[in-house]
PDB file of N, CA and C in Angstrom:
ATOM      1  N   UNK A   1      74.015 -68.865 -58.740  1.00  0.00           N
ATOM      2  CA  UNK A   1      72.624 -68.513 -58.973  1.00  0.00           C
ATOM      3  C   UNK A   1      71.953 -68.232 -57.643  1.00  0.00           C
ATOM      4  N   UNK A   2      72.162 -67.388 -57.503  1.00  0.00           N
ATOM      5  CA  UNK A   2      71.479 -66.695 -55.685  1.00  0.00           C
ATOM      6  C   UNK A   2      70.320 -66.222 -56.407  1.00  0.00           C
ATOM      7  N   UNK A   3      69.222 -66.659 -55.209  1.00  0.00           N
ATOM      8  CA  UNK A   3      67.685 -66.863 -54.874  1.00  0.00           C
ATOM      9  C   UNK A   3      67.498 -65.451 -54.518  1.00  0.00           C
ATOM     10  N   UNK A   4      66.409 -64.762 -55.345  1.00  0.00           N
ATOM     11  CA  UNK A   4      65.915 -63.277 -54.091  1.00  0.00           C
ATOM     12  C   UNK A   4      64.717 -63.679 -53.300  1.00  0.00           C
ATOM     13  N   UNK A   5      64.728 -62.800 -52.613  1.00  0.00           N
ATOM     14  CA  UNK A   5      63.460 -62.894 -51.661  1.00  0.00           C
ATOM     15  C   UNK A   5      62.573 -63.894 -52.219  1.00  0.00           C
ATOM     16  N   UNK A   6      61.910 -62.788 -52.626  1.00  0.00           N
ATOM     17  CA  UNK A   6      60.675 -63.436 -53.493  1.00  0.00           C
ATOM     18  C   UNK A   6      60.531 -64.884 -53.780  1.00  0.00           C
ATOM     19  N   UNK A   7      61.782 -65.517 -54.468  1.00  0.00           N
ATOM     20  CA  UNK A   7      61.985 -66.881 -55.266  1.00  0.00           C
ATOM     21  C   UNK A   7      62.050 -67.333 -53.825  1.00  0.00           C
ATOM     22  N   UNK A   8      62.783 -66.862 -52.852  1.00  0.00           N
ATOM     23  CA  UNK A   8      63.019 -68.028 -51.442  1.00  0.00           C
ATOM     24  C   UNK A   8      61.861 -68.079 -50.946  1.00  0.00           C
ATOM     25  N   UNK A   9      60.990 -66.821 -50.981  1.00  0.00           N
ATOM     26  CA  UNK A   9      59.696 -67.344 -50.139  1.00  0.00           C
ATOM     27  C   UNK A   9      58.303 -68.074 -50.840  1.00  0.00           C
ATOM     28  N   UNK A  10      58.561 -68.086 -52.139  1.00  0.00           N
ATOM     29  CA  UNK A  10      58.317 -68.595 -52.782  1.00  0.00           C
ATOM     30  C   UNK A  10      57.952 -70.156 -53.231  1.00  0.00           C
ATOM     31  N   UNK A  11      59.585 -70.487 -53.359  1.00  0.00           N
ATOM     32  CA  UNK A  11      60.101 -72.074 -52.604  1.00  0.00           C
ATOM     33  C   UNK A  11      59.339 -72.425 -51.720  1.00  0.00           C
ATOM     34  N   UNK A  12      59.841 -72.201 -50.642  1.00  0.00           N
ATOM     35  CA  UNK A  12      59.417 -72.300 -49.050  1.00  0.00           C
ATOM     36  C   UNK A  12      57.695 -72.448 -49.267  1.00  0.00           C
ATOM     37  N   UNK A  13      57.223 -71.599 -49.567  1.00  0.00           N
ATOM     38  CA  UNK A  13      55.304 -71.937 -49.449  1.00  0.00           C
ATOM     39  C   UNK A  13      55.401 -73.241 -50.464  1.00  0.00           C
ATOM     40  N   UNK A  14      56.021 -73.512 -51.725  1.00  0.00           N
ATOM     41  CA  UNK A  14      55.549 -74.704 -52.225  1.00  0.00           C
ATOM     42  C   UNK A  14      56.136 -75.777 -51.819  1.00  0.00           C
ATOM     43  N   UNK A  15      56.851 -75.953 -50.953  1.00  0.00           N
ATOM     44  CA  UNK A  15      57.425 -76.665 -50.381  1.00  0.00           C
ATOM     45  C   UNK A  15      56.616 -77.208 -49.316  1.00  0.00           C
ATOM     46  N   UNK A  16      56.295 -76.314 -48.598  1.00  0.00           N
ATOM     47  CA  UNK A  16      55.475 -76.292 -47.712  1.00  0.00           C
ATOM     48  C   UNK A  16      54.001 -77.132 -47.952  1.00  0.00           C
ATOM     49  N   UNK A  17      53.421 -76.390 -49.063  1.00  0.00           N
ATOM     50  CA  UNK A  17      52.439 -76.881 -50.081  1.00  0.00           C
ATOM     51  C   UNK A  17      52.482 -78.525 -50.323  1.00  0.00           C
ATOM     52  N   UNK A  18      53.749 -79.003 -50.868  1.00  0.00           N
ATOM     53  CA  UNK A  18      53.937 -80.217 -50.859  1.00  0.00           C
ATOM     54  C   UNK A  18      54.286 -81.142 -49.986  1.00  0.00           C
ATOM     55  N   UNK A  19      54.685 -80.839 -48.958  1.00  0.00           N
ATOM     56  CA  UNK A  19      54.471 -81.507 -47.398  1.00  0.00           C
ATOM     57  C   UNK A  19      53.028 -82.119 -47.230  1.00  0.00           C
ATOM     58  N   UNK A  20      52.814 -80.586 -47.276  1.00  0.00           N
ATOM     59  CA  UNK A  20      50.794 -80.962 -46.601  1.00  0.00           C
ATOM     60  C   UNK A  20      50.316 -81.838 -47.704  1.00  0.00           C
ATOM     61  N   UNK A  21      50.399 -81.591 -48.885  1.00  0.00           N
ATOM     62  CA  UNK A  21      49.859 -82.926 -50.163  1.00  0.00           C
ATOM     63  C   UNK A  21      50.208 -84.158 -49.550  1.00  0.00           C
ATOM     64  N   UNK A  22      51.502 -84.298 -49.581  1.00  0.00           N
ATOM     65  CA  UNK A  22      51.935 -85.537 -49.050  1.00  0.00           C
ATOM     66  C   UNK A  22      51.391 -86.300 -47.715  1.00  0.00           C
ATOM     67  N   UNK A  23      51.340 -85.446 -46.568  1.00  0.00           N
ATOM     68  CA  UNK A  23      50.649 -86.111 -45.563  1.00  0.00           C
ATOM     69  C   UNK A  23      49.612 -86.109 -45.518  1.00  0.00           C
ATOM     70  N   UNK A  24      48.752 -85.430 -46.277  1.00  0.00           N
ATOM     71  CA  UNK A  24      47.308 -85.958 -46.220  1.00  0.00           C
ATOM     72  C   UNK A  24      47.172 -87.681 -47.414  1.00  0.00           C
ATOM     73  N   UNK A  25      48.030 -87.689 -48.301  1.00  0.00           N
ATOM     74  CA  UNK A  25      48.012 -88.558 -48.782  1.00  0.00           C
ATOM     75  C   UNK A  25      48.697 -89.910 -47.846  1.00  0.00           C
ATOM     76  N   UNK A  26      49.190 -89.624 -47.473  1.00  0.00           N
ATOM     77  CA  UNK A  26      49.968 -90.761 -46.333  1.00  0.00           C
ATOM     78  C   UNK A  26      48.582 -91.058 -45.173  1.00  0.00           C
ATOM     79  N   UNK A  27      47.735 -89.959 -44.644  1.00  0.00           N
ATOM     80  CA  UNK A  27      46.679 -89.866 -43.827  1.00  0.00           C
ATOM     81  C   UNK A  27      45.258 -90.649 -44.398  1.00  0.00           C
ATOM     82  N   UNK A  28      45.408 -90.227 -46.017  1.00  0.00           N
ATOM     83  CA  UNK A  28      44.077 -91.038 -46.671  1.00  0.00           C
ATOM     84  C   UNK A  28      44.200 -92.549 -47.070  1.00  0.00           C
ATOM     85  N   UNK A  29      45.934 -92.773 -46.827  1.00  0.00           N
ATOM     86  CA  UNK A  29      46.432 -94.462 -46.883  1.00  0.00           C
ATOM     87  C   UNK A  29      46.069 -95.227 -45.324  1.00  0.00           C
ATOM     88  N   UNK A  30      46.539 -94.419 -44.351  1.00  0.00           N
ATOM     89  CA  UNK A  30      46.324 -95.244 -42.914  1.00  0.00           C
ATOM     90  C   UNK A  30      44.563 -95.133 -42.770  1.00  0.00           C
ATOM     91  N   UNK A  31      44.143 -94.132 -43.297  1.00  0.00           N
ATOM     92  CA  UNK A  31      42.656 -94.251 -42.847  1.00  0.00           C
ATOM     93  C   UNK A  31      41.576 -95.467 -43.816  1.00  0.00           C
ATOM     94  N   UNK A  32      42.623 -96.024 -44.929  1.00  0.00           N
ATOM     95  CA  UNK A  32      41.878 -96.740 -46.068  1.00  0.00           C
ATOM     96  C   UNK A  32      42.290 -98.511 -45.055  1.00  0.00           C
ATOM     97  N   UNK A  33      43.558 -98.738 -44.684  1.00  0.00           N
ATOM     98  CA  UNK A  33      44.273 -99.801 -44.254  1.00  0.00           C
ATOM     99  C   UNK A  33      43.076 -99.720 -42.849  1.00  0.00           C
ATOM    100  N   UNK A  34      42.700 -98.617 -42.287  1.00  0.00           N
ATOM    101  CA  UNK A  34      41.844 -98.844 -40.713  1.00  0.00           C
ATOM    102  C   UNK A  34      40.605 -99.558 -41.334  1.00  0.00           C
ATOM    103  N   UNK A  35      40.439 -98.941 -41.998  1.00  0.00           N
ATOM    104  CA  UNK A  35      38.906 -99.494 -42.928  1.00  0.00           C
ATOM    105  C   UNK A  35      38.664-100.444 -42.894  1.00  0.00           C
ATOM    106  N   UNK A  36      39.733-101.456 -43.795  1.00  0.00           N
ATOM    107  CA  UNK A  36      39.681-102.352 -44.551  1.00  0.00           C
ATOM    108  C   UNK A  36      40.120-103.179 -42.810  1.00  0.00           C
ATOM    109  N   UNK A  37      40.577-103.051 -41.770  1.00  0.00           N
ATOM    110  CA  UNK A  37      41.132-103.545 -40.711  1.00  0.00           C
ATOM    111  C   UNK A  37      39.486-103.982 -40.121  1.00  0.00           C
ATOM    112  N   UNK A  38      39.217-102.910 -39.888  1.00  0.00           N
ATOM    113  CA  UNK A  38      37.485-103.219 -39.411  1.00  0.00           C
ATOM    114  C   UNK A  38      36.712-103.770 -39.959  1.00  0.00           C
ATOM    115  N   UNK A  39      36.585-103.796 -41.017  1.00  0.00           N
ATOM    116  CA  UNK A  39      35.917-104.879 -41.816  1.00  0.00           C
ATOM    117  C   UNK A  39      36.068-105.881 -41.516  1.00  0.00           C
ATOM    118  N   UNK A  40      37.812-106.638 -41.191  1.00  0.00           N
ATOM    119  CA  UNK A  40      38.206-107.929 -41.370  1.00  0.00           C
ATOM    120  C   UNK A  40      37.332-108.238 -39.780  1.00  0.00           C
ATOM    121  N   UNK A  41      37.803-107.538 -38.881  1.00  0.00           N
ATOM    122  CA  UNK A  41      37.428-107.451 -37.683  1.00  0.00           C
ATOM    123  C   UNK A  41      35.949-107.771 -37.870  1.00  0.00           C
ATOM    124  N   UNK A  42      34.865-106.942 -38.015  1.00  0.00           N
ATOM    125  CA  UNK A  42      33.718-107.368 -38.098  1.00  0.00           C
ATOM    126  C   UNK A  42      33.507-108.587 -38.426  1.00  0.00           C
ATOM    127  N   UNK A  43      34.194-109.062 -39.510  1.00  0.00           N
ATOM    128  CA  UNK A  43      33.472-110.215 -40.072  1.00  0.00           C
ATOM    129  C   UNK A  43      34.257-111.339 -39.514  1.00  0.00           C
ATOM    130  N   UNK A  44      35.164-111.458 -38.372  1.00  0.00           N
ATOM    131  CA  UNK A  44      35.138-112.242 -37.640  1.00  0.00           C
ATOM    132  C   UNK A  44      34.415-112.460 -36.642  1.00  0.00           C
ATOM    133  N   UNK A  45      34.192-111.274 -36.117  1.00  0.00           N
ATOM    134  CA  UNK A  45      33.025-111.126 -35.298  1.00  0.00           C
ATOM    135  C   UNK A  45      31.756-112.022 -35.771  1.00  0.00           C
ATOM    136  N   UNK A  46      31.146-111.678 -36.619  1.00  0.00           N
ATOM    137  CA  UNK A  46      30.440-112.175 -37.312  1.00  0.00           C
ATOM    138  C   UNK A  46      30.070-113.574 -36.745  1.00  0.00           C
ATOM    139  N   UNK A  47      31.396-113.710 -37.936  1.00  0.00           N
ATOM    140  CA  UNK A  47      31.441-115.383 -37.638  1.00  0.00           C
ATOM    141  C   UNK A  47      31.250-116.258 -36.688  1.00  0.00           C
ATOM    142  N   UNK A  48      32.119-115.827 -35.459  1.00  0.00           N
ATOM    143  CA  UNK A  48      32.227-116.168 -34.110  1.00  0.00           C
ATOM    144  C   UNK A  48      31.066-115.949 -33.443  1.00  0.00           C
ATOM    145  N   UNK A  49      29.791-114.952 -33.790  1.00  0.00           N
ATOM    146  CA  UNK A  49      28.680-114.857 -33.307  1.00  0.00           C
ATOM    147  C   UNK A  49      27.691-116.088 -33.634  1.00  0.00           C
ATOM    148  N   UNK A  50      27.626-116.608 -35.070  1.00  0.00           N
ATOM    149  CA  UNK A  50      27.092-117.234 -35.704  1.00  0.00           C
ATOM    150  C   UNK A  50      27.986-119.201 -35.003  1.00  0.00           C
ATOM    151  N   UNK A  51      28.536-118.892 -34.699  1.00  0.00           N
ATOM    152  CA  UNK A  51      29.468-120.184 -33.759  1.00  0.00           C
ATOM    153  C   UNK A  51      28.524-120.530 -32.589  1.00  0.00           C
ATOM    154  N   UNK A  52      28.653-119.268 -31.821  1.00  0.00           N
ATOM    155  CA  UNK A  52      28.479-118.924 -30.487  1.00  0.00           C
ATOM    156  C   UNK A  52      27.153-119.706 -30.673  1.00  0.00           C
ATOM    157  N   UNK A  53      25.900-119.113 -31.437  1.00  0.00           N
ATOM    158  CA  UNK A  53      24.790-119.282 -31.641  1.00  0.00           C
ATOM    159  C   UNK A  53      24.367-120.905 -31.757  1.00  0.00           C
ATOM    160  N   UNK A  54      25.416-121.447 -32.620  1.00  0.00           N
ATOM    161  CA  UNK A  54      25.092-123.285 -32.715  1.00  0.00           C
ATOM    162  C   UNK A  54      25.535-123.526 -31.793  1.00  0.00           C
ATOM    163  N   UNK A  55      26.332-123.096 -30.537  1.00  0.00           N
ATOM    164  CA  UNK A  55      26.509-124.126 -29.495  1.00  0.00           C
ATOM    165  C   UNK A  55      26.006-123.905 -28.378  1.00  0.00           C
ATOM    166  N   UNK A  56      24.874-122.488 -28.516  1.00  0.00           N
ATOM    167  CA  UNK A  56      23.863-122.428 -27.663  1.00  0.00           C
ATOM    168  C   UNK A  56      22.583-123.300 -28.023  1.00  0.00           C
ATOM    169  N   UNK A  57      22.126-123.678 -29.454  1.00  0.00           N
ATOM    170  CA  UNK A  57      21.253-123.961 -29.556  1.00  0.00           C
ATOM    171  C   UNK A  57      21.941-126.002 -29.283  1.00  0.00           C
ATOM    172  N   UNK A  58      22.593-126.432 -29.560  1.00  0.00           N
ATOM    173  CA  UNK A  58      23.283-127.801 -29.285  1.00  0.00           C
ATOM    174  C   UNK A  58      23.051-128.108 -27.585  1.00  0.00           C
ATOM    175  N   UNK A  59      24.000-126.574 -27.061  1.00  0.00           N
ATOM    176  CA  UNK A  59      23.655-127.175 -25.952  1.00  0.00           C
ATOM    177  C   UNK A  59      21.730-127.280 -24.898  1.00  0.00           C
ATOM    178  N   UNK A  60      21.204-126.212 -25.656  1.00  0.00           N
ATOM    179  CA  UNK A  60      19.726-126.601 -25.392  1.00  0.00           C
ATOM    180  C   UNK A  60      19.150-127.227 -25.543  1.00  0.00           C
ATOM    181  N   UNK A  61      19.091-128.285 -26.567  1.00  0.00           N
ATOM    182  CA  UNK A  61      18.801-129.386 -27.185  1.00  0.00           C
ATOM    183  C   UNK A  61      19.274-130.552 -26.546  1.00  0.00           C
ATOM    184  N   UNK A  62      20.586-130.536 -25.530  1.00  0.00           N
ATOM    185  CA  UNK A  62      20.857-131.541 -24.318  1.00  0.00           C
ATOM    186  C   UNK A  62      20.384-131.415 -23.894  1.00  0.00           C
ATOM    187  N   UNK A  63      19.959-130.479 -22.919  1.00  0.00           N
ATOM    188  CA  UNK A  63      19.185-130.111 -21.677  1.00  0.00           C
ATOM    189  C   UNK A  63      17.736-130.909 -21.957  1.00  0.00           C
ATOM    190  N   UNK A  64      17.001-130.272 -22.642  1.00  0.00           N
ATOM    191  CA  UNK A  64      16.199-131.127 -23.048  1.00  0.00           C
ATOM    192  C   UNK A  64      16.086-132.565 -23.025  1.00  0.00           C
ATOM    193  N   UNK A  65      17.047-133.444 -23.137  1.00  0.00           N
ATOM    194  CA  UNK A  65      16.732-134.682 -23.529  1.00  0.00           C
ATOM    195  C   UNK A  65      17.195-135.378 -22.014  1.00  0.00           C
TER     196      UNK A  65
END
């Protein structure tokens, strides 16, 4: 069953076609995982800000006394 032109170039663009589907789908997975990465990130941040904050106000409250 030999391919003519046509059918090979044919192939080839949907082939092609389905590459690019695929890596943008592989591209909209790493960009969902960065997301969800920064988030976690922030909200340690967060946290650690809200830390930071009681042991500035603890330690002002020595000074004081």
């Amino acid at each position: 069953m030999a391919l003519s032109m046509e059918q090979l170039i044919l192939l080839i663009i949907i082939a092609t076609l389905a590459a690019i589907a695929y890596s943008l789908r592989v591209l909209v997975m790493m960009e969902r995982r960065l997301e969800r990465m920064e988030s976690h990130v922030a909200s340690v941040t967060r946290k650690i800000l809200a830390e930071e904050i009681k042991i500035e106000r603890m330690a002002k409250r020595r000074r004081k006394r």
